[in-house]
C-alpha atoms as a PDB file:
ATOM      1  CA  UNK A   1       0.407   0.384 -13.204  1.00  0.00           C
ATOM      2  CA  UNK A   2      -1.982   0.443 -10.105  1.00  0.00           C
ATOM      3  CA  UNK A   3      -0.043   3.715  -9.048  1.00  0.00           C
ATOM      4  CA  UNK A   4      -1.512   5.596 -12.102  1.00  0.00           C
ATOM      5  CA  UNK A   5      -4.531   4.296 -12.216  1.00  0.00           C
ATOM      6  CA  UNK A   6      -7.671   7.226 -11.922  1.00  0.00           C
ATOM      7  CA  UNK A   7      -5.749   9.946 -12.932  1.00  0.00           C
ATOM      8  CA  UNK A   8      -7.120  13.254 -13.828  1.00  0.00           C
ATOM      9  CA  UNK A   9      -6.134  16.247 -15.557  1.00  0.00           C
ATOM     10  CA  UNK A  10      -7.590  20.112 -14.773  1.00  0.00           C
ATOM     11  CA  UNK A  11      -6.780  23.039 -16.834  1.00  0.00           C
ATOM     12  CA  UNK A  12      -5.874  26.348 -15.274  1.00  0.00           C
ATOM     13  CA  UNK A  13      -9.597  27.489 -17.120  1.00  0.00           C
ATOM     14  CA  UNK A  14     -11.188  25.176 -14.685  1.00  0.00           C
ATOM     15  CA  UNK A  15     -13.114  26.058 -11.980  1.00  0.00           C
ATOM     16  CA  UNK A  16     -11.703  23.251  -9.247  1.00  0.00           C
ATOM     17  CA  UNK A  17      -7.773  24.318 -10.677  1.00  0.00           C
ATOM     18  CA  UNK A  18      -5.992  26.013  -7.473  1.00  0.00           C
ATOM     19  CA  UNK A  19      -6.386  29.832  -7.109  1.00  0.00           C
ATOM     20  CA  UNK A  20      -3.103  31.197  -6.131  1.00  0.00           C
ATOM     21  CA  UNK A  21      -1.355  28.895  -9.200  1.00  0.00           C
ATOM     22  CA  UNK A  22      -3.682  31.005 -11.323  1.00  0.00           C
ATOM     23  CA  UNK A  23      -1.870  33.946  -9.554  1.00  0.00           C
ATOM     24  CA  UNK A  24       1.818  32.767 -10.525  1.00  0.00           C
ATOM     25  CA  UNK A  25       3.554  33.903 -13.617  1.00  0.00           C
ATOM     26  CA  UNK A  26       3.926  31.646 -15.850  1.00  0.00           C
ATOM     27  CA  UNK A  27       2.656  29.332 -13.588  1.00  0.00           C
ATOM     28  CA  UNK A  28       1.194  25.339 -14.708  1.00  0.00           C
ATOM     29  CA  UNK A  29      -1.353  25.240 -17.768  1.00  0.00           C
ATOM     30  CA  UNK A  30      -2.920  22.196 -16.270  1.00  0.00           C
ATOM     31  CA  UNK A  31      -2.378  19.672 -13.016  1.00  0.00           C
ATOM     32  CA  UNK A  32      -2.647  15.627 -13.120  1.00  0.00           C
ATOM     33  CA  UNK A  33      -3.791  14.346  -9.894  1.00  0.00           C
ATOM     34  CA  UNK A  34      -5.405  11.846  -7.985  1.00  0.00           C
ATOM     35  CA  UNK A  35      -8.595  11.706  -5.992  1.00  0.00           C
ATOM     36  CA  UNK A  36     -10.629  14.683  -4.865  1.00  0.00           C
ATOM     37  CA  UNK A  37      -9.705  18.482  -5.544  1.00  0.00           C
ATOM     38  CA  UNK A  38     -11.755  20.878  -3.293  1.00  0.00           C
ATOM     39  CA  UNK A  39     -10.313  24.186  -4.338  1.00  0.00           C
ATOM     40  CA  UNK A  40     -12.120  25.717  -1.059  1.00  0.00           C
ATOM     41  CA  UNK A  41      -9.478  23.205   0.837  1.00  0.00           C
ATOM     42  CA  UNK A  42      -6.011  23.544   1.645  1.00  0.00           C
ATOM     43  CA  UNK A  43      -4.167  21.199  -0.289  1.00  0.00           C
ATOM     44  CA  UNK A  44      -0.418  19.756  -0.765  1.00  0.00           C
ATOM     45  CA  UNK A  45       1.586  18.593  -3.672  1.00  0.00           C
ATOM     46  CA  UNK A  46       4.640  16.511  -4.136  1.00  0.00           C
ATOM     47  CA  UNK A  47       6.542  17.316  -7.563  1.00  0.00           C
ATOM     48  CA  UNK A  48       9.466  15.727  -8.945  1.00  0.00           C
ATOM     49  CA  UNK A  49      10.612  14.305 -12.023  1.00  0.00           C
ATOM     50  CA  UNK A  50       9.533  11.814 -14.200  1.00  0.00           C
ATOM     51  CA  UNK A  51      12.278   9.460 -13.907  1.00  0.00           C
ATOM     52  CA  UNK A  52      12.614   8.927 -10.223  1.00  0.00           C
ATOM     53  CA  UNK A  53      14.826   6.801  -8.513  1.00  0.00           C
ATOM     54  CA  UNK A  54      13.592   4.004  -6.531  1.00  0.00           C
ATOM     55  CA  UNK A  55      14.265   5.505  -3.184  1.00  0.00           C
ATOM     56  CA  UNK A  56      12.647   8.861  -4.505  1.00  0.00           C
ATOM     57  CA  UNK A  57       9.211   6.943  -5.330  1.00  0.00           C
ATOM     58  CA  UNK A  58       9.189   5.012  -1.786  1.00  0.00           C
ATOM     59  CA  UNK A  59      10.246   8.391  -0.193  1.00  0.00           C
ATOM     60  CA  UNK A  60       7.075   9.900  -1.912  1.00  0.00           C
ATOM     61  CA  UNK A  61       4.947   7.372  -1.203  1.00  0.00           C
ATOM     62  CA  UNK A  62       5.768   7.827   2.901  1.00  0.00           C
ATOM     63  CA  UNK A  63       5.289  11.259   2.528  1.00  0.00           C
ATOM     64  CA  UNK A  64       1.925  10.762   0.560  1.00  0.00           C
ATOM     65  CA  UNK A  65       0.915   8.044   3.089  1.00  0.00           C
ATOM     66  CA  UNK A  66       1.415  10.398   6.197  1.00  0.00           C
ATOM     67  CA  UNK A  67       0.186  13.384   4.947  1.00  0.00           C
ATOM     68  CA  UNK A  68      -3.006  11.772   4.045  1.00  0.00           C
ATOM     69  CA  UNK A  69      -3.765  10.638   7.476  1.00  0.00           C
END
């Protein structure tokens, strides 16, 4: 469960919650992520479903993993 450890939660009503989602129609209530959240700073998200496949979760990771760097 190391992979969901320190995960947060911000609401739309929260200052650090990304500006242009605010902008989208019925866009996300809230966001669950991991580490720091600048909303001054250009960030990237990977979505997908909650029942991935294996491949899908090691392709994600790779992604993460390079993206980060």
């Amino acid at each position: 469960m190391e992979m969901f450890s320190k995960i947060r939660q911000v609401h739309s009503s929260d200052i650090a919650f990304p500006t242009l989602l605010k902008e989208i129609p019925d866009g996300p209530k809230s966001l669950y992520y991991r580490g720091i959240v600048n909303p001054h700073d250009t960030c990237i998200a990977i979505v997908g479903t909650r029942h991935p496949s294996i491949r899908g979760v090691e392709t994600a990771h790779k992604f993460a993993y390079e993206l980060a760097l």
